[in-house]
Protein backbone atom coordinates (compact mmCIF):
# COMPACT_ATOMS: atom_id res chain seq x y z
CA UNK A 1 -265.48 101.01 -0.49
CA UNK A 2 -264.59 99.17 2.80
CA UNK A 3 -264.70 101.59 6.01
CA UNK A 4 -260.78 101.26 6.18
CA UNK A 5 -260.33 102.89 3.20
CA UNK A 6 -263.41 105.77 3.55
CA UNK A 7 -261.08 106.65 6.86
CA UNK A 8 -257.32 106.31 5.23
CA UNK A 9 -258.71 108.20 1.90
CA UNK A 10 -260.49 110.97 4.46
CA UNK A 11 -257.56 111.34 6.35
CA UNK A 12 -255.28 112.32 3.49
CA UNK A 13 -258.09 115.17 2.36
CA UNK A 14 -258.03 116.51 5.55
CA UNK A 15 -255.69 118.71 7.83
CA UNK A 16 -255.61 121.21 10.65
CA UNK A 17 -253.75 124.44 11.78
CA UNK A 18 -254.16 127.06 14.81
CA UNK A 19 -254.82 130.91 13.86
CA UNK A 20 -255.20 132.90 16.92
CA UNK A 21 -258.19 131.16 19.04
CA UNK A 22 -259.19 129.05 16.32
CA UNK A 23 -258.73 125.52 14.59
CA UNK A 24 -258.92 125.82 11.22
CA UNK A 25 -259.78 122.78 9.19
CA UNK A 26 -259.12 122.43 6.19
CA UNK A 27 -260.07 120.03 2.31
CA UNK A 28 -257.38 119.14 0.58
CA UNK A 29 -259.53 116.90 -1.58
CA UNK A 30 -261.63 117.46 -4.70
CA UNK A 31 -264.54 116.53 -2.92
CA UNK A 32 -266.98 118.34 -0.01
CA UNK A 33 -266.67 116.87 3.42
CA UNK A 34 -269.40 116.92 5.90
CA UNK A 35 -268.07 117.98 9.35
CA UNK A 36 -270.77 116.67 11.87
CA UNK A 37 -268.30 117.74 14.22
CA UNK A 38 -264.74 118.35 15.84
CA UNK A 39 -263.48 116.39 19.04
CA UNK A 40 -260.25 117.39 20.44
CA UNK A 41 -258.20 116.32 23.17
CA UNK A 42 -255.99 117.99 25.17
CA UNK A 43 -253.95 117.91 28.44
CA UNK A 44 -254.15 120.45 32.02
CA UNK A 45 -251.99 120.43 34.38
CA UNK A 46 -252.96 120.79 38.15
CA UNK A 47 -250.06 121.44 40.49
CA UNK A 48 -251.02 119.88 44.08
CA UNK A 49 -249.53 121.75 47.25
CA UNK A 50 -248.02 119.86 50.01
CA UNK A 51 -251.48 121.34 52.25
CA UNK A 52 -253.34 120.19 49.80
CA UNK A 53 -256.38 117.69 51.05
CA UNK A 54 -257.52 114.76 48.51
CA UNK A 55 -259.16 111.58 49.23
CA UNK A 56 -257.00 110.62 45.90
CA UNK A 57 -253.73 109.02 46.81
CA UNK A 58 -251.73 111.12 44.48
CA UNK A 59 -248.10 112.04 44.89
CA UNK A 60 -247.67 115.54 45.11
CA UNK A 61 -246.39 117.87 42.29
CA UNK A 62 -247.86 118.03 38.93
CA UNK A 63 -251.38 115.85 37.69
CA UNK A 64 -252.14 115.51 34.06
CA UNK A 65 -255.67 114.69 33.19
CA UNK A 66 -257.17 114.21 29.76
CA UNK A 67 -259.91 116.35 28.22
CA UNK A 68 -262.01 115.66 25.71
CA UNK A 69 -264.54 118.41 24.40
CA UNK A 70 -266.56 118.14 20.77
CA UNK A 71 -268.24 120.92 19.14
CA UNK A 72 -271.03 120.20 16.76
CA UNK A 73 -270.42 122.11 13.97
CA UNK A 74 -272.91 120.17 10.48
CA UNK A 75 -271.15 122.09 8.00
CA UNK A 76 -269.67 120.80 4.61
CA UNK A 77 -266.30 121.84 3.63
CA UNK A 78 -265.96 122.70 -0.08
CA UNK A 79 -262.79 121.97 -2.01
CA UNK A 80 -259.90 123.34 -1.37
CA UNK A 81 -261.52 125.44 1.37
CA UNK A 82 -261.46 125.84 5.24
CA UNK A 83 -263.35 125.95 8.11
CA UNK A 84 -262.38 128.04 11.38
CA UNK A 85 -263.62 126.60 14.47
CA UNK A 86 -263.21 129.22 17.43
CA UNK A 87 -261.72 127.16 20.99
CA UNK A 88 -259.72 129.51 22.60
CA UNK A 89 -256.55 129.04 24.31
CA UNK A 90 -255.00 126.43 22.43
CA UNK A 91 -252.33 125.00 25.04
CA UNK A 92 -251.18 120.97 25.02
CA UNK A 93 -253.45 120.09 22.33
CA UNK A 94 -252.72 116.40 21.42
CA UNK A 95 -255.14 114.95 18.64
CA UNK A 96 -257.86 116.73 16.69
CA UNK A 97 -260.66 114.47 14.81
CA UNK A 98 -263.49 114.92 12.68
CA UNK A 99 -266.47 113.30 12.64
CA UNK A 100 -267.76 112.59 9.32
CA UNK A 101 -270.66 112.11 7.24
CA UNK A 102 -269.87 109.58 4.79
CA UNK A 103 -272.85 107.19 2.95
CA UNK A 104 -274.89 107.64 5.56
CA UNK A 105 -272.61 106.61 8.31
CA UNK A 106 -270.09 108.62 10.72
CA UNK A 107 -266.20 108.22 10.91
CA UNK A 108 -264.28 109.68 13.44
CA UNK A 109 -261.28 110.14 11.12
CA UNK A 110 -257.98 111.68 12.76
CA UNK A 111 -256.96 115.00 11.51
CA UNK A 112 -253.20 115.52 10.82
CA UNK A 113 -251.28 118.92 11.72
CA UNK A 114 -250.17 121.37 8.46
CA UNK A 115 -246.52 122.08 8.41
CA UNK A 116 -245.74 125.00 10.18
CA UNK A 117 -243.60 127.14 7.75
């Protein structure tokens, strides 16, 4: 199977949701997937003060920066089964991804969002 299709057909089995602190991922495939680990990005906002005293030329008001943080995690998730991933506040989260363990190689495969009912 060509690496496109490992990451389109690994997308589809997997998805995410929030439960208090945590991401839970979950398997919606008939298969186990090894999680090598989770990466997700998200957004903070700093709010810069007209005192304020940068050497960065940045107009003042609010600054968004990028984060990035993965957690190692080497579990596999069974079937039909989750995984809860503790992260705390969970505030301007933009993309979660997995990294996988697939034929001996990694994908970082981008995890869609459940429904929220």
């Amino acid at each position: 199977m060509a690496d496109e299709s490992i990451i389109r057909s690994l997308e589809h089995c997997l998805s995410y949701s929030f439960q208090d602190s945590s991401v839970v991922l979950r398997n919606n495939c008939d298969k186990p997937i090894d999680i090598k680990a989770i990466e997700i990005e998200y957004y903070i906002y700093i709010r810069r003060a007209s005192l304020a005293q940068s050497s960065e030329n940045i107009e003042l008001g609010h600054l968004r920066r990028k984060v990035v943080e993965r957690i190692s995690i080497e579990q596999s998730i069974a079937p039909s089964s989750a995984l809860s991933v503790h992260f705390g506040v969970l505030k301007n989260i933009e993309n979660v991804f997995a990294i996988i363990e697939y034929g001996n190689k990694e994908y970082k495969i981008k995890v869609g969002q459940e429904k929220q009912n």
